[in-house]
Structures are given as C-alpha cells and as structure tokens.
PDB file of N, CA and C in Angstrom:
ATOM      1  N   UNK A   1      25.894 218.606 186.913  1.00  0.00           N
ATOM      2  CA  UNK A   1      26.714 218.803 185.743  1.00  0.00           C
ATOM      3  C   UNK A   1      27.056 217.433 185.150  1.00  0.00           C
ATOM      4  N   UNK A   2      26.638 217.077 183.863  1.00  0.00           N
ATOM      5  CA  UNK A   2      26.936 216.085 182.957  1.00  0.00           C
ATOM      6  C   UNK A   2      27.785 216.207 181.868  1.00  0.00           C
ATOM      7  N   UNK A   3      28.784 215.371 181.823  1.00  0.00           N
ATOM      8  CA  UNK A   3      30.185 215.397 180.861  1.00  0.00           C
ATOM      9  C   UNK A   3      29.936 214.540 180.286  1.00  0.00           C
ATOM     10  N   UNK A   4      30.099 214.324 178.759  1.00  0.00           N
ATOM     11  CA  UNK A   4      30.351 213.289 177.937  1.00  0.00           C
ATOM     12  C   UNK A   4      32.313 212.818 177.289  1.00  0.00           C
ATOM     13  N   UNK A   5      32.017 211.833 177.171  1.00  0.00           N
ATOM     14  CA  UNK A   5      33.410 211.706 176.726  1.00  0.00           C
ATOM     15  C   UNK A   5      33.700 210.890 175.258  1.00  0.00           C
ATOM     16  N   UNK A   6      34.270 211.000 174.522  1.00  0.00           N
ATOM     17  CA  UNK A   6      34.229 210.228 172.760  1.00  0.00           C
ATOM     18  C   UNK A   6      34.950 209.355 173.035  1.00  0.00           C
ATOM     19  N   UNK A   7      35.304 208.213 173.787  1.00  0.00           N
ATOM     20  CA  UNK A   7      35.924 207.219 174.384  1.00  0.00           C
ATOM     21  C   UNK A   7      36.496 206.630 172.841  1.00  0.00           C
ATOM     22  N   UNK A   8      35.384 206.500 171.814  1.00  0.00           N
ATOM     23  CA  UNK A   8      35.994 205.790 170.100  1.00  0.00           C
ATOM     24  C   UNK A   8      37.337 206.453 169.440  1.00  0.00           C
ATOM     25  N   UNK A   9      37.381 207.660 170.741  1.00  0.00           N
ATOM     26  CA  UNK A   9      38.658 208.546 169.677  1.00  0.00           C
ATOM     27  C   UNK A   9      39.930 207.810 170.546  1.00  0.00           C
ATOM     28  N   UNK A  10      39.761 206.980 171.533  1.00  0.00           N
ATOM     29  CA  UNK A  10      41.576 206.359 172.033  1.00  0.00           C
ATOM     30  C   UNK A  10      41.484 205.215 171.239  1.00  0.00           C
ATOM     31  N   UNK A  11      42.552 204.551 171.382  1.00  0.00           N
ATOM     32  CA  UNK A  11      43.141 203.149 170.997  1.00  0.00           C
ATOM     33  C   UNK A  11      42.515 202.314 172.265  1.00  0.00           C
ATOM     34  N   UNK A  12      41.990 200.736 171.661  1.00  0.00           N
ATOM     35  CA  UNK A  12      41.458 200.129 172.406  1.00  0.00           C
ATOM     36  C   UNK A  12      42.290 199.411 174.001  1.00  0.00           C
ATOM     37  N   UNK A  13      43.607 199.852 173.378  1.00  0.00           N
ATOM     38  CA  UNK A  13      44.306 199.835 175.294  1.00  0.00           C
ATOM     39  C   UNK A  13      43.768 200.850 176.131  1.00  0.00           C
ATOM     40  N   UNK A  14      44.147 201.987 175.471  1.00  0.00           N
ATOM     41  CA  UNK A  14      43.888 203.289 176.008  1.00  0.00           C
ATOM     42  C   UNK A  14      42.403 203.135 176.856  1.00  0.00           C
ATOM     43  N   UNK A  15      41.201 202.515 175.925  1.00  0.00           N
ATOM     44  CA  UNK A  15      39.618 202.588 176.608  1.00  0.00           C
ATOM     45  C   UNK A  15      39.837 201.596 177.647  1.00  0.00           C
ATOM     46  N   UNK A  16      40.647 200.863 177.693  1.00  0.00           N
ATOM     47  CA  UNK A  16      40.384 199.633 178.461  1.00  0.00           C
ATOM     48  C   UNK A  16      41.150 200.280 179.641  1.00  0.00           C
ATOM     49  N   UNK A  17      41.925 200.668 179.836  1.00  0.00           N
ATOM     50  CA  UNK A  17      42.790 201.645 180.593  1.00  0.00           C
ATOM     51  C   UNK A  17      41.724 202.185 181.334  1.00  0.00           C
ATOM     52  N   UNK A  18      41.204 203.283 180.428  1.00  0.00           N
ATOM     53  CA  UNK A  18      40.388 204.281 181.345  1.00  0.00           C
ATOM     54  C   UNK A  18      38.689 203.363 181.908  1.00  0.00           C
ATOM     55  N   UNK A  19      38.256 202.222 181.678  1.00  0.00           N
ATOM     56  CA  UNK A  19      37.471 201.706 182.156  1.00  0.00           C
ATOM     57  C   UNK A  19      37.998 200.998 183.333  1.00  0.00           C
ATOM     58  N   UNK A  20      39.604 200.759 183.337  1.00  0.00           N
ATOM     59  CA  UNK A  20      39.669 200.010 184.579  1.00  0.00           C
ATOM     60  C   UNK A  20      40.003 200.966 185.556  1.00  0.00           C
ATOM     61  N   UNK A  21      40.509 202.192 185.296  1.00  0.00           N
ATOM     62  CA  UNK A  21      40.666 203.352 186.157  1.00  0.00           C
ATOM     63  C   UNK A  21      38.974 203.882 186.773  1.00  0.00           C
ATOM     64  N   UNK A  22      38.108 203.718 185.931  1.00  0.00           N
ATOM     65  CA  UNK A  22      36.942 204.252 186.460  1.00  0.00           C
ATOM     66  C   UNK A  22      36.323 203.138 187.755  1.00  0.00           C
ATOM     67  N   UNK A  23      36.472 201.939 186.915  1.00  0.00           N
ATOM     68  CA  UNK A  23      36.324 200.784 188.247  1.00  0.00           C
ATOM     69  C   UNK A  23      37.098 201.232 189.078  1.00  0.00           C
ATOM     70  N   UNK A  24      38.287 201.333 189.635  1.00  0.00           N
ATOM     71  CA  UNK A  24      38.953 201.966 190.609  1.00  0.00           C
ATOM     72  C   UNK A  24      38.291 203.155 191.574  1.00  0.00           C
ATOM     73  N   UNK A  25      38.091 203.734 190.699  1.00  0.00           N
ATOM     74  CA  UNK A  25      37.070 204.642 191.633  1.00  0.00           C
ATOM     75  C   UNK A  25      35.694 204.433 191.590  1.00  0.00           C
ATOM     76  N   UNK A  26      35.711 204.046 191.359  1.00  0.00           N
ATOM     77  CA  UNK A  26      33.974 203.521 191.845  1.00  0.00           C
ATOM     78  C   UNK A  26      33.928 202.645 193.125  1.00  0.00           C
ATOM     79  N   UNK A  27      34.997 201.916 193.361  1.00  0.00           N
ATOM     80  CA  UNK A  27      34.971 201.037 194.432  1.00  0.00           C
ATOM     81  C   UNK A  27      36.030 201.669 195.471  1.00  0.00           C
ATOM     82  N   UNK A  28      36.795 202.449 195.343  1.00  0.00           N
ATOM     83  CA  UNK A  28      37.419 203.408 196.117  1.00  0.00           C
ATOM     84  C   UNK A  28      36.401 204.636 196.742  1.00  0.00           C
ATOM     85  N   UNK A  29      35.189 205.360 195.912  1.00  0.00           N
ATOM     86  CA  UNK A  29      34.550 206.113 196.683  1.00  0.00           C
ATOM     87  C   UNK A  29      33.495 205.993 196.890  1.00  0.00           C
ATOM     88  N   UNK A  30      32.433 204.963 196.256  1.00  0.00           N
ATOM     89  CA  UNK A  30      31.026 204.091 196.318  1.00  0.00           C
ATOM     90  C   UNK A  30      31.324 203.233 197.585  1.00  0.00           C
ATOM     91  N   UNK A  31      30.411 204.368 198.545  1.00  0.00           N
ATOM     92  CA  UNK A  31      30.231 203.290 200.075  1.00  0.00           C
ATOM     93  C   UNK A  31      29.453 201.908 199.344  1.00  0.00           C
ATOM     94  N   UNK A  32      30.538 201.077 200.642  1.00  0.00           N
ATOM     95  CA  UNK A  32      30.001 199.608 200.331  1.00  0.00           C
ATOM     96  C   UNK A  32      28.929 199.201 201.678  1.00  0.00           C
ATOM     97  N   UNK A  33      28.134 198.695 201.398  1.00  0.00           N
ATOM     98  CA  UNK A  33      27.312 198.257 202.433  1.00  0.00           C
ATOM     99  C   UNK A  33      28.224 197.354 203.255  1.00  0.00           C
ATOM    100  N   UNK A  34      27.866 197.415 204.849  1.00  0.00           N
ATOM    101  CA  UNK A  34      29.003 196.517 205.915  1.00  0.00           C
ATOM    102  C   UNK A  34      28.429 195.235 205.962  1.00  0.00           C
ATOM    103  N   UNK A  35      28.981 194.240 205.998  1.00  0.00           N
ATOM    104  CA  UNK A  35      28.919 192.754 206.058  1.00  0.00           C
ATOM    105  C   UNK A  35      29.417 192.212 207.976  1.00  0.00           C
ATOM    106  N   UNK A  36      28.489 191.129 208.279  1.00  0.00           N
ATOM    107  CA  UNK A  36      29.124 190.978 209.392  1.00  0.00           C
ATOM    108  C   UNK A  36      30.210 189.678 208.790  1.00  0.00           C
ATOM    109  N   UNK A  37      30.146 188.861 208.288  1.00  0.00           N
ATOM    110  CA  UNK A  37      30.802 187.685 207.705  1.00  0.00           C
ATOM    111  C   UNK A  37      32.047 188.732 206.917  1.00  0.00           C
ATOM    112  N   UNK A  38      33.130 188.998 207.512  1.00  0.00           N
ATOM    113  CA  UNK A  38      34.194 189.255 207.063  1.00  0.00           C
ATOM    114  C   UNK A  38      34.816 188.373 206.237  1.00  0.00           C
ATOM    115  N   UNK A  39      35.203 187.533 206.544  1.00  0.00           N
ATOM    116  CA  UNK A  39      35.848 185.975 205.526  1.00  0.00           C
ATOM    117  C   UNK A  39      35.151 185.943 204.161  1.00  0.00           C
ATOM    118  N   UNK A  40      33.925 185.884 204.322  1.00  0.00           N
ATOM    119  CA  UNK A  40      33.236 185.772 203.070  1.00  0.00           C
ATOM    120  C   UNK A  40      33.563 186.779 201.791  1.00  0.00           C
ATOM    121  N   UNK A  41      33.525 188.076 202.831  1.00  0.00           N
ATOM    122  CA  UNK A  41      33.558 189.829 201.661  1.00  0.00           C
ATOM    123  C   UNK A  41      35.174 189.398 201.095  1.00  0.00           C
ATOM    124  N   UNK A  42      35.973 188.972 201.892  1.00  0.00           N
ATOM    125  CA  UNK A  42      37.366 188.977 201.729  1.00  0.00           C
ATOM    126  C   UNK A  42      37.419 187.538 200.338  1.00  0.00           C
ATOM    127  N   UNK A  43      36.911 186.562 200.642  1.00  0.00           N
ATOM    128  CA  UNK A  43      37.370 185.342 199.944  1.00  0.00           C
ATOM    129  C   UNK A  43      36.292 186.008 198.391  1.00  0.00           C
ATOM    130  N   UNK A  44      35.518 187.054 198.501  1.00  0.00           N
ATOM    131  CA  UNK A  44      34.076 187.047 197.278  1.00  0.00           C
ATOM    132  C   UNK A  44      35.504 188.069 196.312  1.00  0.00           C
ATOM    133  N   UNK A  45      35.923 189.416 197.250  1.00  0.00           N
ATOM    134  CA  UNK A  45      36.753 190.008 196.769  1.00  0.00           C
ATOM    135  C   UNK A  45      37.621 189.779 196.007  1.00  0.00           C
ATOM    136  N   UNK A  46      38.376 188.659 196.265  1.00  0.00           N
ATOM    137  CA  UNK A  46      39.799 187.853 196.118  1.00  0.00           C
ATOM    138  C   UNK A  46      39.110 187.387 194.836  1.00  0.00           C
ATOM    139  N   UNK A  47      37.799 186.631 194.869  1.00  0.00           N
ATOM    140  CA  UNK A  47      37.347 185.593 193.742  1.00  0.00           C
ATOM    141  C   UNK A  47      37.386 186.623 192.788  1.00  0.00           C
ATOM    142  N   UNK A  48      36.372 187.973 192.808  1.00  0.00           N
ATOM    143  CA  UNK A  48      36.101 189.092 191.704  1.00  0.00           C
ATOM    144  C   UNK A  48      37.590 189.397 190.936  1.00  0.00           C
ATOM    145  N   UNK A  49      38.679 189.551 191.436  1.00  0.00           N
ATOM    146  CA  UNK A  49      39.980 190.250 191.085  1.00  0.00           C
ATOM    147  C   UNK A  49      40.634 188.910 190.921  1.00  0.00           C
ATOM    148  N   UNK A  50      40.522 187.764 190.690  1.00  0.00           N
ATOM    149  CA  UNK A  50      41.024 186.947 190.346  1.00  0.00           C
ATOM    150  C   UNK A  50      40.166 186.770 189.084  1.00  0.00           C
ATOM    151  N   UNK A  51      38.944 186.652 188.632  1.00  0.00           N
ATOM    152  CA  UNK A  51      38.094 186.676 187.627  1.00  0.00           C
ATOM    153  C   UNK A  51      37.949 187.593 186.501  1.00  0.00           C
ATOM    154  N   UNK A  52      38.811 188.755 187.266  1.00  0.00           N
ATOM    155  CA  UNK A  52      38.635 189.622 186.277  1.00  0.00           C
ATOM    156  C   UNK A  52      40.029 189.880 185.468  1.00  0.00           C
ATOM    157  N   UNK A  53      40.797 189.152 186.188  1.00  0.00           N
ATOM    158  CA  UNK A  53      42.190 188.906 185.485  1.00  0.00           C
ATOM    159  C   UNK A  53      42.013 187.996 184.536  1.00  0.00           C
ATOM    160  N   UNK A  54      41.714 186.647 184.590  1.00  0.00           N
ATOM    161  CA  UNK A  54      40.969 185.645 184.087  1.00  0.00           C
ATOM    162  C   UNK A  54      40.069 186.141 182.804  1.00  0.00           C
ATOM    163  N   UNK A  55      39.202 186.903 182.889  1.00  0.00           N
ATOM    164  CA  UNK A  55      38.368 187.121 181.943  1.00  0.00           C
ATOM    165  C   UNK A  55      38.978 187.801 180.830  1.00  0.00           C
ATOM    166  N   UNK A  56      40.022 188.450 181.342  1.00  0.00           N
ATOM    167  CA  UNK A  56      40.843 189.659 180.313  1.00  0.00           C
ATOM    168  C   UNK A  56      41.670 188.284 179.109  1.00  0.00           C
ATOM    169  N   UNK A  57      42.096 187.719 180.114  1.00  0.00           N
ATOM    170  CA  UNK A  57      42.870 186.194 179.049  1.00  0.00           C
ATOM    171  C   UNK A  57      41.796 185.502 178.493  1.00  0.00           C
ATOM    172  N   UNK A  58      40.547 185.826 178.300  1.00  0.00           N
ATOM    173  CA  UNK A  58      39.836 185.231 177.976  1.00  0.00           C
ATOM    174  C   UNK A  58      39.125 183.267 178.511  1.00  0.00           C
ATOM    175  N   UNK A  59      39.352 183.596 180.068  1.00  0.00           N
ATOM    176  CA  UNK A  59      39.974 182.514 180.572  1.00  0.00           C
ATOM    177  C   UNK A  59      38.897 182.221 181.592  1.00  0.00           C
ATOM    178  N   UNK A  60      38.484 181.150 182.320  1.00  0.00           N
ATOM    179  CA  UNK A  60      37.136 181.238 183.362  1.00  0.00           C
ATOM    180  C   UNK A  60      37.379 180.110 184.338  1.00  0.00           C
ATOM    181  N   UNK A  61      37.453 181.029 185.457  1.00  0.00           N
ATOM    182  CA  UNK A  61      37.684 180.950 186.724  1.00  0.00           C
ATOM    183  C   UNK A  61      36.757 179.926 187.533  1.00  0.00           C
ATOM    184  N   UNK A  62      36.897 178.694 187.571  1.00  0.00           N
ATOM    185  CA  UNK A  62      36.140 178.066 188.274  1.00  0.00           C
ATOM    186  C   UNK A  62      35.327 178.322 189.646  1.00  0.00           C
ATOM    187  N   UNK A  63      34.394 178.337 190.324  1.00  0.00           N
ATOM    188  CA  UNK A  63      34.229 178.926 191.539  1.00  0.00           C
ATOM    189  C   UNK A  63      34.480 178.508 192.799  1.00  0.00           C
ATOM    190  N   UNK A  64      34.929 177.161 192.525  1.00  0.00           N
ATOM    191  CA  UNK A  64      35.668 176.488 193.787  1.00  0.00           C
ATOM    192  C   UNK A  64      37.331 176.806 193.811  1.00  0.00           C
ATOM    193  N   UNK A  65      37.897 178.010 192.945  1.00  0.00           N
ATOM    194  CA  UNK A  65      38.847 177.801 192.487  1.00  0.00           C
ATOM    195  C   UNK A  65      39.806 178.021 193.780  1.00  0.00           C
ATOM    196  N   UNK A  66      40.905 177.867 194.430  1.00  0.00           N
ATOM    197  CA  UNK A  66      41.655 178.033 195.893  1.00  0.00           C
ATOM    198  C   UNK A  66      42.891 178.473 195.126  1.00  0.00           C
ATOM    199  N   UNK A  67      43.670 179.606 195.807  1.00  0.00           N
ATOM    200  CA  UNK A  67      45.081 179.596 195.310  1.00  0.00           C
ATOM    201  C   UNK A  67      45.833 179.652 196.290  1.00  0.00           C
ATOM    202  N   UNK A  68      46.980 178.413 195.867  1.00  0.00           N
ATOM    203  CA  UNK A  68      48.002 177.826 197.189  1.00  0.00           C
ATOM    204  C   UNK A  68      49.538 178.629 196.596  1.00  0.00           C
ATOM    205  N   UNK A  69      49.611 179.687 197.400  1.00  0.00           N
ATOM    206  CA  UNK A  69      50.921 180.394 197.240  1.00  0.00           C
ATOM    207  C   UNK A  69      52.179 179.746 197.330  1.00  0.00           C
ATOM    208  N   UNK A  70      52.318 178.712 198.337  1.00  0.00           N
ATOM    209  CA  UNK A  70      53.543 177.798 198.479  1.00  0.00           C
ATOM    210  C   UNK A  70      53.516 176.909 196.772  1.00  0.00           C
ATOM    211  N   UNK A  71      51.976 176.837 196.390  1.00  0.00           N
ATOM    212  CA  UNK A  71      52.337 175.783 195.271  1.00  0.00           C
ATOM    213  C   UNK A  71      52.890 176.428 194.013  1.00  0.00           C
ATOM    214  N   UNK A  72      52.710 177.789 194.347  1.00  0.00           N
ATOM    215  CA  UNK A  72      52.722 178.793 193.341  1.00  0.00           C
ATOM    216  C   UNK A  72      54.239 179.226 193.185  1.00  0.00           C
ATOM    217  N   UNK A  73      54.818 179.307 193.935  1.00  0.00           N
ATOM    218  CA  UNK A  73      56.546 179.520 194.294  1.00  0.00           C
ATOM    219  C   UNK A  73      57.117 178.466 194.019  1.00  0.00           C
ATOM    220  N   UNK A  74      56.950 177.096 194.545  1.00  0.00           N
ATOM    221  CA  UNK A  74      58.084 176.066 193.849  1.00  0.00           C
ATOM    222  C   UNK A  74      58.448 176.383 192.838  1.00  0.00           C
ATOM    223  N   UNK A  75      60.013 175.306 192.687  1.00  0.00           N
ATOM    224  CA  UNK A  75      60.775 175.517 192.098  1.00  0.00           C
ATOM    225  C   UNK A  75      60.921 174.281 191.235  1.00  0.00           C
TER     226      UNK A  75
END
C-alpha cells in the first residue's frame, strides 16, 4: 500500500517539521548495521546531530570540531 502526501499544502515550518519527524523514524525503526568500534558510531552520531543543527543556521561544522561542556557553561 502506497500513500501520497501534498506536503506544498503546509507552511514551510510545518514541512520541515514533518521531515524531521520522518527522520526520527527512520532511524528509530531502520535496523542499523552493528559496528564493533563503538566510540567511533557514538563520536560519527554526535558529529551528524551536531551538523544538522548547524546546517539548519545555515552554518558548517568543521570535522575536527570537539565540544568542551565545561567551556560551554562558564560564566
């Protein structure tokens, strides 16, 4: 069974909304292939969801980029 949807009929929050909800499930129920290098899946993860915050500001994420939480809290 194939559904179409007129995505042009929301407001462009609204599409952006429901594209980041569909990413959500896609990576919530799309088995991921297992990795033995845990650190890596974890630090690639972290990079993707940091990039994709980044990209929304129109903004680009270096790939050496590190984020220091203590540096991030000062006062």
């Amino acid at each position: 069974m194939q559904k179409t949807m007129e995505i042009e009929r929301l407001p462009r929050s609204a599409r952006r909304e429901l594209f980041d909800f569909y990413d959500f499930l896609i990576h919530k129920y799309v088995a991921k292939p297992k990795r033995t290098d845990r650190t890596t899946t974890t630090e690639s993860a972290r990079h993707l969801r940091l990039q994709r915050i980044f990209d929304e500001s129109q903004g680009k994420l270096p790939q050496d980029y590190r984020f220091n939480r203590d540096e991030a809290h000062e006062r």
